[in-house]
N, C-alpha and C. Protein backbone atom coordinates (compact mmCIF):
# COMPACT_ATOMS: atom_id res chain seq x y z
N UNK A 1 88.37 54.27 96.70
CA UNK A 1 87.85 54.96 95.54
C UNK A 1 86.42 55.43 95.86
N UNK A 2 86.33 56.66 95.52
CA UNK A 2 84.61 57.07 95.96
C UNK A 2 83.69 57.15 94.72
N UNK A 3 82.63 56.42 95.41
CA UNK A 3 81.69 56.36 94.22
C UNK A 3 80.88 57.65 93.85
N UNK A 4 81.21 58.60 93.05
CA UNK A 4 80.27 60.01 92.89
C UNK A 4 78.94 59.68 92.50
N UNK A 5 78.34 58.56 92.43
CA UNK A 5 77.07 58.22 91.28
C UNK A 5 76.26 57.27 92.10
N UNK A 6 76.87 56.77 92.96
CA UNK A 6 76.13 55.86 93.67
C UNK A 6 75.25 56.46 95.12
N UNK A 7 74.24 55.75 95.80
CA UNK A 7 73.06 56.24 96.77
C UNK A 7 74.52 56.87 97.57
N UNK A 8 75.23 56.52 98.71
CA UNK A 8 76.07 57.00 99.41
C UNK A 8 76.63 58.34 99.13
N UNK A 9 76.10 59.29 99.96
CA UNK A 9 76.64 60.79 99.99
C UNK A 9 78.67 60.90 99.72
N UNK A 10 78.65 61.57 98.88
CA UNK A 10 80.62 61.64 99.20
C UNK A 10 81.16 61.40 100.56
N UNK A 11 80.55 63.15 101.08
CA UNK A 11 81.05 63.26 102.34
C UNK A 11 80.92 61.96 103.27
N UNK A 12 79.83 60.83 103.45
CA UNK A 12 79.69 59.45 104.09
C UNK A 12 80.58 59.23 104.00
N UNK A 13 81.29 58.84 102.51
CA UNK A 13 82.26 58.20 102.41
C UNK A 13 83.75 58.24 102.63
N UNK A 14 83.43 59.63 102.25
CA UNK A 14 85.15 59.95 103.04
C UNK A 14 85.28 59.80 104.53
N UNK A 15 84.34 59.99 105.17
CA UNK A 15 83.66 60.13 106.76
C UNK A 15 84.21 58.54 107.09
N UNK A 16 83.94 57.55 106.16
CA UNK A 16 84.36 56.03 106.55
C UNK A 16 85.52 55.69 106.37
N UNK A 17 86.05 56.31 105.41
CA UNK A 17 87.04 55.95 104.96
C UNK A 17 88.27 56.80 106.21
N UNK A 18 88.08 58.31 106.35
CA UNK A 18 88.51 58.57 108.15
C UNK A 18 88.26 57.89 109.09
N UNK A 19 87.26 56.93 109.30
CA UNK A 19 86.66 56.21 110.56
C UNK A 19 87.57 54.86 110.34
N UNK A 20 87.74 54.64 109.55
CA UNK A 20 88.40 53.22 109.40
C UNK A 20 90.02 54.01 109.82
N UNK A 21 90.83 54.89 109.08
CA UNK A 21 91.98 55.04 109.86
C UNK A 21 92.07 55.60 111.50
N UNK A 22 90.58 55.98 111.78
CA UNK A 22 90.87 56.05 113.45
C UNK A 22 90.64 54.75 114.01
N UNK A 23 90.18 53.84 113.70
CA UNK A 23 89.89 52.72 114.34
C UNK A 23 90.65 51.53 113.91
N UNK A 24 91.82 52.28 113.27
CA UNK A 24 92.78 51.12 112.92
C UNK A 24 94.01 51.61 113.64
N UNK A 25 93.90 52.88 114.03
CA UNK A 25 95.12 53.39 114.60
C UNK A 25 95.98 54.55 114.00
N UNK A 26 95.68 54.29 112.43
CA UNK A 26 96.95 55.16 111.74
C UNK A 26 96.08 56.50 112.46
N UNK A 27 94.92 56.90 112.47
CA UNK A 27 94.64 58.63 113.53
C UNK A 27 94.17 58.21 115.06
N UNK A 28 95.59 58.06 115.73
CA UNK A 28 95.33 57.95 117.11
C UNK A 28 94.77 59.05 117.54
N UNK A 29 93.88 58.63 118.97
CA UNK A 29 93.10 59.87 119.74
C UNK A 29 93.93 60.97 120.03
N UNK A 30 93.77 62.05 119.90
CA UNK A 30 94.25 63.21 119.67
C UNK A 30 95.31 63.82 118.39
N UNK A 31 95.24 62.93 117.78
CA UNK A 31 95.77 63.61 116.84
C UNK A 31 94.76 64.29 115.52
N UNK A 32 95.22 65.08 114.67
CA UNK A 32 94.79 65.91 114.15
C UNK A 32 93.94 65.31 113.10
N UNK A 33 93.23 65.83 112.68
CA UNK A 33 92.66 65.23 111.32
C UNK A 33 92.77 66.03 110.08
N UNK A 34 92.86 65.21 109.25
CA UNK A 34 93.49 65.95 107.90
C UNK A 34 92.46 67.35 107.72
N UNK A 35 92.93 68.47 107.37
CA UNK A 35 92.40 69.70 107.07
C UNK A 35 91.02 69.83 106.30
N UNK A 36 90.31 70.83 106.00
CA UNK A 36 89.52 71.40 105.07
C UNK A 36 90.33 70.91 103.61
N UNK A 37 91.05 72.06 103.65
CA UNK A 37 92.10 71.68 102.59
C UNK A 37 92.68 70.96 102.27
N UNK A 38 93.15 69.82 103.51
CA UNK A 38 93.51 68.63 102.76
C UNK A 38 92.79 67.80 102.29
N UNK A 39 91.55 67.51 102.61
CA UNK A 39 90.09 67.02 102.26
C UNK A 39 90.37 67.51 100.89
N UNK A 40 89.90 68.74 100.73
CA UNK A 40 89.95 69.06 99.46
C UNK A 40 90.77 68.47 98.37
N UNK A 41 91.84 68.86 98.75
CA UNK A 41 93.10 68.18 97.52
C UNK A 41 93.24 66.33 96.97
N UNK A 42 93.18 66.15 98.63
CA UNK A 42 93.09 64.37 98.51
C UNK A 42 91.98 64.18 97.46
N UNK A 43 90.42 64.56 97.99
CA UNK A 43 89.87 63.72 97.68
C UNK A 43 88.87 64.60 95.99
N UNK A 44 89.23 65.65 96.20
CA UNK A 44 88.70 66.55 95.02
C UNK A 44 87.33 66.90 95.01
N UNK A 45 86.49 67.48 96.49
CA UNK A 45 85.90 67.68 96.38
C UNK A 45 85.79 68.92 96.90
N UNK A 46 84.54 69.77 97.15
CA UNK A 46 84.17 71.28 97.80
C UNK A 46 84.72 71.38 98.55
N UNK A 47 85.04 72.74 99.13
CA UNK A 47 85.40 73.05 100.83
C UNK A 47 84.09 72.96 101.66
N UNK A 48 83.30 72.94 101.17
CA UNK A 48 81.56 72.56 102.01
C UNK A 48 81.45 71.00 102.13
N UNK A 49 81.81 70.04 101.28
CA UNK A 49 81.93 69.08 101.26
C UNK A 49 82.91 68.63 102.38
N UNK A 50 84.01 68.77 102.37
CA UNK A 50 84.92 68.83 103.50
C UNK A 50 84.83 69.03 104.56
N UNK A 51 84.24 70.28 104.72
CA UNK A 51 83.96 71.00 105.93
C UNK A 51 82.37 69.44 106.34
N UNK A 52 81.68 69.27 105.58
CA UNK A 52 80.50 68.52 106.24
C UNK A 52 81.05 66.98 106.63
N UNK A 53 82.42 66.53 106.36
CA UNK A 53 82.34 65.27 106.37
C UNK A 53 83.41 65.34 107.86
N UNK A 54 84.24 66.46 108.16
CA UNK A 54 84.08 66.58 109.86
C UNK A 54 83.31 66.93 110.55
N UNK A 55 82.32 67.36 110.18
CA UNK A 55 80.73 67.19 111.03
C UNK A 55 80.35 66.09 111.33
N UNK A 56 80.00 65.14 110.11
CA UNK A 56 79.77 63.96 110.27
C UNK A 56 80.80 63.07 111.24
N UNK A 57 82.05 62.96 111.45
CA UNK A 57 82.72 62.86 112.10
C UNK A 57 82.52 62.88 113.89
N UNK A 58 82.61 64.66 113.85
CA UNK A 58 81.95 64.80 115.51
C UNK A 58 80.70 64.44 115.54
N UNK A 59 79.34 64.46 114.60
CA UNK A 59 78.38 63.65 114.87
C UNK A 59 78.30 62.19 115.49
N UNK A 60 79.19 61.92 115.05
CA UNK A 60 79.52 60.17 115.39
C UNK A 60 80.63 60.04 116.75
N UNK A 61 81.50 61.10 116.77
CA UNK A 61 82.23 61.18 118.27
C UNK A 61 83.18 60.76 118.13
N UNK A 62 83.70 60.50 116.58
CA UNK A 62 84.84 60.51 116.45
C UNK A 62 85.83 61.48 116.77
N UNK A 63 85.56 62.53 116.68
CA UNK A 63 86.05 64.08 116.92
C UNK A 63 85.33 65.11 117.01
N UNK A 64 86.69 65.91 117.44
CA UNK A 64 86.17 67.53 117.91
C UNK A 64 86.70 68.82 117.25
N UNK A 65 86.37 69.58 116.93
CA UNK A 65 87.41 71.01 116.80
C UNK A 65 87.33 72.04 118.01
N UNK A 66 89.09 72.58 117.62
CA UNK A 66 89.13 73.42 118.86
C UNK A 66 88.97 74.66 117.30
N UNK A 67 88.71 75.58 117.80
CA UNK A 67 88.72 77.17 116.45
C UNK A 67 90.09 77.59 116.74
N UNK A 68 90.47 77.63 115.62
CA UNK A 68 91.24 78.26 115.36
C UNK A 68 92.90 77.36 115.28
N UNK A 69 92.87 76.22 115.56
CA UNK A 69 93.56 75.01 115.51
C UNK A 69 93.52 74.03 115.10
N UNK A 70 92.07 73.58 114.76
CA UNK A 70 91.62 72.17 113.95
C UNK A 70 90.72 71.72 114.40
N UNK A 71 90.79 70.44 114.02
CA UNK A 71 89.83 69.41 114.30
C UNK A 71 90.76 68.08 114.56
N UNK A 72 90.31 67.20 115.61
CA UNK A 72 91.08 66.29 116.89
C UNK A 72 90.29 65.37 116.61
N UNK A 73 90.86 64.14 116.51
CA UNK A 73 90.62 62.51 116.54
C UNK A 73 89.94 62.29 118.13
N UNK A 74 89.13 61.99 118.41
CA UNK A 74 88.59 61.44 119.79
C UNK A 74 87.55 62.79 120.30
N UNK A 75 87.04 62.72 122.16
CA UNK A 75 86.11 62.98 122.42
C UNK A 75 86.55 64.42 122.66
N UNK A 76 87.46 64.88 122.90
CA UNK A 76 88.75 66.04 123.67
C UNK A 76 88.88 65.85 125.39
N UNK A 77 88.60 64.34 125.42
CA UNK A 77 89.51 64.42 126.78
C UNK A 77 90.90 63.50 127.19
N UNK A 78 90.95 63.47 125.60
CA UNK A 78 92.50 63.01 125.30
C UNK A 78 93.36 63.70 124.96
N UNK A 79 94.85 63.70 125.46
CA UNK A 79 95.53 65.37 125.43
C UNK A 79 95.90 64.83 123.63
N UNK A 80 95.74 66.08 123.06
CA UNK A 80 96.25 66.75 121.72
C UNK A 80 97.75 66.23 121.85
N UNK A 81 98.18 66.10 120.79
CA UNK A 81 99.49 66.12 120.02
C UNK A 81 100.47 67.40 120.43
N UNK A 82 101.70 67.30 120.06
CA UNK A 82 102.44 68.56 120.45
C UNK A 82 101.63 69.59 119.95
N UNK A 83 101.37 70.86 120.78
CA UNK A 83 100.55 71.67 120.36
C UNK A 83 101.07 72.42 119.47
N UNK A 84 100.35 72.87 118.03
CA UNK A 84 101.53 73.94 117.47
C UNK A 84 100.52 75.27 117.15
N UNK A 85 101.60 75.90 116.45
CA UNK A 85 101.08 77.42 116.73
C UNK A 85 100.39 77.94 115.75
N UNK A 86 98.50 78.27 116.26
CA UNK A 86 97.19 78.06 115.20
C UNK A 86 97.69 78.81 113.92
N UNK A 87 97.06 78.22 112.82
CA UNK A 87 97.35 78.66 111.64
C UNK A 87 97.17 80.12 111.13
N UNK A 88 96.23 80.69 111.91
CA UNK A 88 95.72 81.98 111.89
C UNK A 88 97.12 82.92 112.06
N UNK A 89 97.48 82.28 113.62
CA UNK A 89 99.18 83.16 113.85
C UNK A 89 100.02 83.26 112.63
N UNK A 90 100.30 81.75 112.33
CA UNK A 90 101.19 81.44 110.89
C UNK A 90 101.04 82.49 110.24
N UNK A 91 99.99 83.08 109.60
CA UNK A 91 99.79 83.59 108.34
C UNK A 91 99.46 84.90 108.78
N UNK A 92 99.01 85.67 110.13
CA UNK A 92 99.53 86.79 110.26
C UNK A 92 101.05 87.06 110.37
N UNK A 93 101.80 86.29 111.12
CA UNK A 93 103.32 86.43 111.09
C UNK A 93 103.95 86.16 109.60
N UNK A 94 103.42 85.66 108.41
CA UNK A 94 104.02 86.08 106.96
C UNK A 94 103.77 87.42 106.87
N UNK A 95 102.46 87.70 106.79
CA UNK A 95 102.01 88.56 106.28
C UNK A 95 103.00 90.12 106.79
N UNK A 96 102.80 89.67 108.42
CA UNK A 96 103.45 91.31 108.94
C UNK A 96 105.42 90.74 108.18
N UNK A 97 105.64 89.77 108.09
CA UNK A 97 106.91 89.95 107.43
C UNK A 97 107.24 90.49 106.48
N UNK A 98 105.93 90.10 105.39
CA UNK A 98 106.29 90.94 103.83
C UNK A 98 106.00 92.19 104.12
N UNK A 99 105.11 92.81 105.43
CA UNK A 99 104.99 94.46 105.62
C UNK A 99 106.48 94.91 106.07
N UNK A 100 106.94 94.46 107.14
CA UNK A 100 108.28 94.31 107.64
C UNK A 100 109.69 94.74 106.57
N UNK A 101 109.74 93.99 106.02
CA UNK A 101 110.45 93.60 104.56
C UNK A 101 110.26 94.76 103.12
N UNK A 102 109.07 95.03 103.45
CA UNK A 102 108.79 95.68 102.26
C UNK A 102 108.12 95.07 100.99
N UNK A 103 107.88 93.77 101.28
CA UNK A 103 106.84 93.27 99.99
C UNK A 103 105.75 93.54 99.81
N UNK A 104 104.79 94.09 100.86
CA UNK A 104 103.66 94.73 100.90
C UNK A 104 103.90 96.49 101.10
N UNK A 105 104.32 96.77 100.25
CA UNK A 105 104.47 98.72 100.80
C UNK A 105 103.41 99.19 101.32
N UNK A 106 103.39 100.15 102.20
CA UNK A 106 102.61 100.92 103.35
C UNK A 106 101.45 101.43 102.40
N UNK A 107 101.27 102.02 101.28
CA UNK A 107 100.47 102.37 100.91
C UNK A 107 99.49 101.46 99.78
N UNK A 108 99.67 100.55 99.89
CA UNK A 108 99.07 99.37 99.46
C UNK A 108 98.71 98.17 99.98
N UNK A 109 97.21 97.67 99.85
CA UNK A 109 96.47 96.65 100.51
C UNK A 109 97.54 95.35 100.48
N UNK A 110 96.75 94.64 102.39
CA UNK A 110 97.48 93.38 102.50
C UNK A 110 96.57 92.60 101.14
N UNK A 111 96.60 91.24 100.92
CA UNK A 111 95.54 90.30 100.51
C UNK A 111 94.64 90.14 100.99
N UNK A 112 93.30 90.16 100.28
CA UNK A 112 91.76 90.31 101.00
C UNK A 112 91.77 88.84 101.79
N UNK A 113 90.53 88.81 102.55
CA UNK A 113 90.23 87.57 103.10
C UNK A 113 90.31 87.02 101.97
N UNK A 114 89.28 86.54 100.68
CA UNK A 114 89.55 85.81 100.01
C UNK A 114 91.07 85.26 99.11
N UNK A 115 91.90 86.45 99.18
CA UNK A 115 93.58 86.39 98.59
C UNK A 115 93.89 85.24 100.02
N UNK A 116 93.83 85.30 100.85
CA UNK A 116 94.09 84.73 101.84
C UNK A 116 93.74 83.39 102.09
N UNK A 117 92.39 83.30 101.89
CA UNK A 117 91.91 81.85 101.62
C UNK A 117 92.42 80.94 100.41
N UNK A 118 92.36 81.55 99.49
CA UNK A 118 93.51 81.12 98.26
C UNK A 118 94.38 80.57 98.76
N UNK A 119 95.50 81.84 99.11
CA UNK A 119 97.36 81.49 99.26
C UNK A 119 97.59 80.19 100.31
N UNK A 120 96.93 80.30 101.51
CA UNK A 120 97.09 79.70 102.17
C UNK A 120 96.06 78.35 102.59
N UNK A 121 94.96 78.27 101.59
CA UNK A 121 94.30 77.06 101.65
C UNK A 121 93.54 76.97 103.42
N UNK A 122 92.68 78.03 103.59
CA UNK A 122 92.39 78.27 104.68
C UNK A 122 91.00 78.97 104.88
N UNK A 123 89.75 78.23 105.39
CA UNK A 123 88.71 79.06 105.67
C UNK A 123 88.63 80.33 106.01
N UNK A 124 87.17 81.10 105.77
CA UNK A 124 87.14 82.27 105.81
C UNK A 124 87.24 83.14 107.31
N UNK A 125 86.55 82.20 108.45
CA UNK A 125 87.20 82.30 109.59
C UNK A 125 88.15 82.50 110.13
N UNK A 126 89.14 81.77 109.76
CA UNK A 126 90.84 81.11 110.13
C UNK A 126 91.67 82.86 109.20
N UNK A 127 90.88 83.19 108.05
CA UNK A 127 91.41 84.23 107.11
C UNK A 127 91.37 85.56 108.04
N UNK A 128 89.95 85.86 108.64
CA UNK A 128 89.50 86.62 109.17
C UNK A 128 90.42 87.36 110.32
N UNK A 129 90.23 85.83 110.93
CA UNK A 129 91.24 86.10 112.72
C UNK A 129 92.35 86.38 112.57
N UNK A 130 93.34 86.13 111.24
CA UNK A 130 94.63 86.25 110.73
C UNK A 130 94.39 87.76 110.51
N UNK A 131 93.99 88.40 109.78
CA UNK A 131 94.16 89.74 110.07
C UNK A 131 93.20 90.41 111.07
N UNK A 132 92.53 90.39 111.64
CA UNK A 132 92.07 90.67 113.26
C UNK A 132 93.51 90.62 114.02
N UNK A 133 94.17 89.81 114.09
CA UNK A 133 95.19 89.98 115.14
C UNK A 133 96.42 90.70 113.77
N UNK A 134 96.46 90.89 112.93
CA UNK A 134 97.43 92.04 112.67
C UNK A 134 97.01 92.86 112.94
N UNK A 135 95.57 93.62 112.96
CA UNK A 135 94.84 94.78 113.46
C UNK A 135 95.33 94.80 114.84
N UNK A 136 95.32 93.61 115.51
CA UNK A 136 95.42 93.94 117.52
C UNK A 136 96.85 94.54 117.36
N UNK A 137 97.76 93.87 116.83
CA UNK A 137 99.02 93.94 117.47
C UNK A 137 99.66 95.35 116.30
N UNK A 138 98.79 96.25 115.47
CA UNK A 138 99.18 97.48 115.73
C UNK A 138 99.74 97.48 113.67
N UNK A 139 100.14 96.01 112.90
CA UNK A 139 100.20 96.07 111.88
C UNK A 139 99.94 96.70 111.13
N UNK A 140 98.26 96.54 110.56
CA UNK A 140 97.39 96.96 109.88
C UNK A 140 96.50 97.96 110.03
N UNK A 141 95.85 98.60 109.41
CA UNK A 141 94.44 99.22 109.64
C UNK A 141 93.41 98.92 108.27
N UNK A 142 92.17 99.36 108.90
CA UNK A 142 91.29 98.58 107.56
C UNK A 142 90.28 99.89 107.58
N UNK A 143 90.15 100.17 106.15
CA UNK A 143 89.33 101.09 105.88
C UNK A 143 88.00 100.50 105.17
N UNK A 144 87.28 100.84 105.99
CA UNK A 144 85.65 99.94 105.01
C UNK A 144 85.35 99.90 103.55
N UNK A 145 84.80 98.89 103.20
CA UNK A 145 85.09 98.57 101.75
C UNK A 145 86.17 99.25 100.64
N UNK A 146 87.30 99.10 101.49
CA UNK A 146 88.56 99.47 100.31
C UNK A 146 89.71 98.70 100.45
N UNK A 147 89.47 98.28 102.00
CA UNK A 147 90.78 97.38 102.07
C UNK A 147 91.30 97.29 103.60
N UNK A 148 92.82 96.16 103.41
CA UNK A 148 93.41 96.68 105.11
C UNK A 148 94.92 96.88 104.50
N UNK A 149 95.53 97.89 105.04
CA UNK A 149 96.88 98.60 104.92
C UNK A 149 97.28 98.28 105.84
N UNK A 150 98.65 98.45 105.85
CA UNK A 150 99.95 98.14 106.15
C UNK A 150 99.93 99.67 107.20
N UNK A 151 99.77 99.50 108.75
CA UNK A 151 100.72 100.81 109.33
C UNK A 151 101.72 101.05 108.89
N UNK A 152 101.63 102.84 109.79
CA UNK A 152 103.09 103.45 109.44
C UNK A 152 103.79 102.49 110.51
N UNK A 153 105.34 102.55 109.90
CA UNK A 153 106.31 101.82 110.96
C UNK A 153 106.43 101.89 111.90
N UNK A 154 105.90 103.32 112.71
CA UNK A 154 106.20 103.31 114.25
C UNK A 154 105.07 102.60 114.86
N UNK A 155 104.02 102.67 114.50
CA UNK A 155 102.67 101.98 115.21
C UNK A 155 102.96 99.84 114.95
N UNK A 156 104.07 99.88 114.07
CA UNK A 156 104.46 98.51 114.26
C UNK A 156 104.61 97.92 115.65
N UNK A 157 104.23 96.73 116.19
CA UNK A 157 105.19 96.17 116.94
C UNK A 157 106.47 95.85 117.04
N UNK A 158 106.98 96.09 118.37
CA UNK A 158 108.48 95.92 118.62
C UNK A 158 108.85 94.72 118.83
């Protein structure tokens, strides 16, 4: 239970309360550590809050983040968990589906970074690179302060 009122910062506390499941085992070295977002939900606090109490974390050497994949239990010279495929990919590969599909029509905006950070419970970074790589791979185009569209179909990838 976290004390909101007492000298001890939140983020400390959640920070201990992670330190005690790596040093008990339930977050063996290399495995992942619960999200931004899951921070968030569990414990009901900010995404700044969250975001500072895996700082505090790698401050102490409990962990590391790789960008664009997470943040890792130990120093990173313990191999990672089955690797899976960064969240950024995830959520460009919805996205070009509903273009694909037709849930996003060609002449109407994908979801802004922030629609993005919403739907998918995902920093503004992680939002960013998600459509950056629909831009690489030929999806999208983005017109300055109005939006990013959906290519015509042939400039799709095959």
């Amino acid at each position: 239970m976290l004390d909101r009122e007492g000298p001890l910062p939140v983020y400390q506390q959640i920070a201990a309360i992670l330190k005690g499941r790596i040093t008990s085992g339930e977050l063996p070295a290399g495995s992942p550590l619960p999200s931004e977002a899951a921070l968030v939900a569990e414990y009901g606090v900010a995404r700044t809050t969250a975001r500072r109490v895996v700082r505090e974390l790698r401050e102490q050497g409990l962990a590391y983040t790789v960008q664009g994949e997470g943040s890792f239990v130990g120093d990173g010279s313990e191999p990672r968990g089955q690797l899976k495929v960064p969240k950024y990919h995830q959520i460009a590969a919805a996205i070009a589906e509903r273009i694909r599909s037709g849930v996003i029509p060609i002449n109407r905006p994908i979801p802004s970074e922030q629609g993005l950070m919403d739907e998918f419970g995902v920093s503004k970074v992680t939002a960013r690179l998600a459509a950056g790589l629909l831009r690489e791979q030929g999806w999208v185009f983005t017109v300055p302060h109005r939006g990013t569209y959906p290519n015509d179909p042939e400039k799709w990838p095959k």
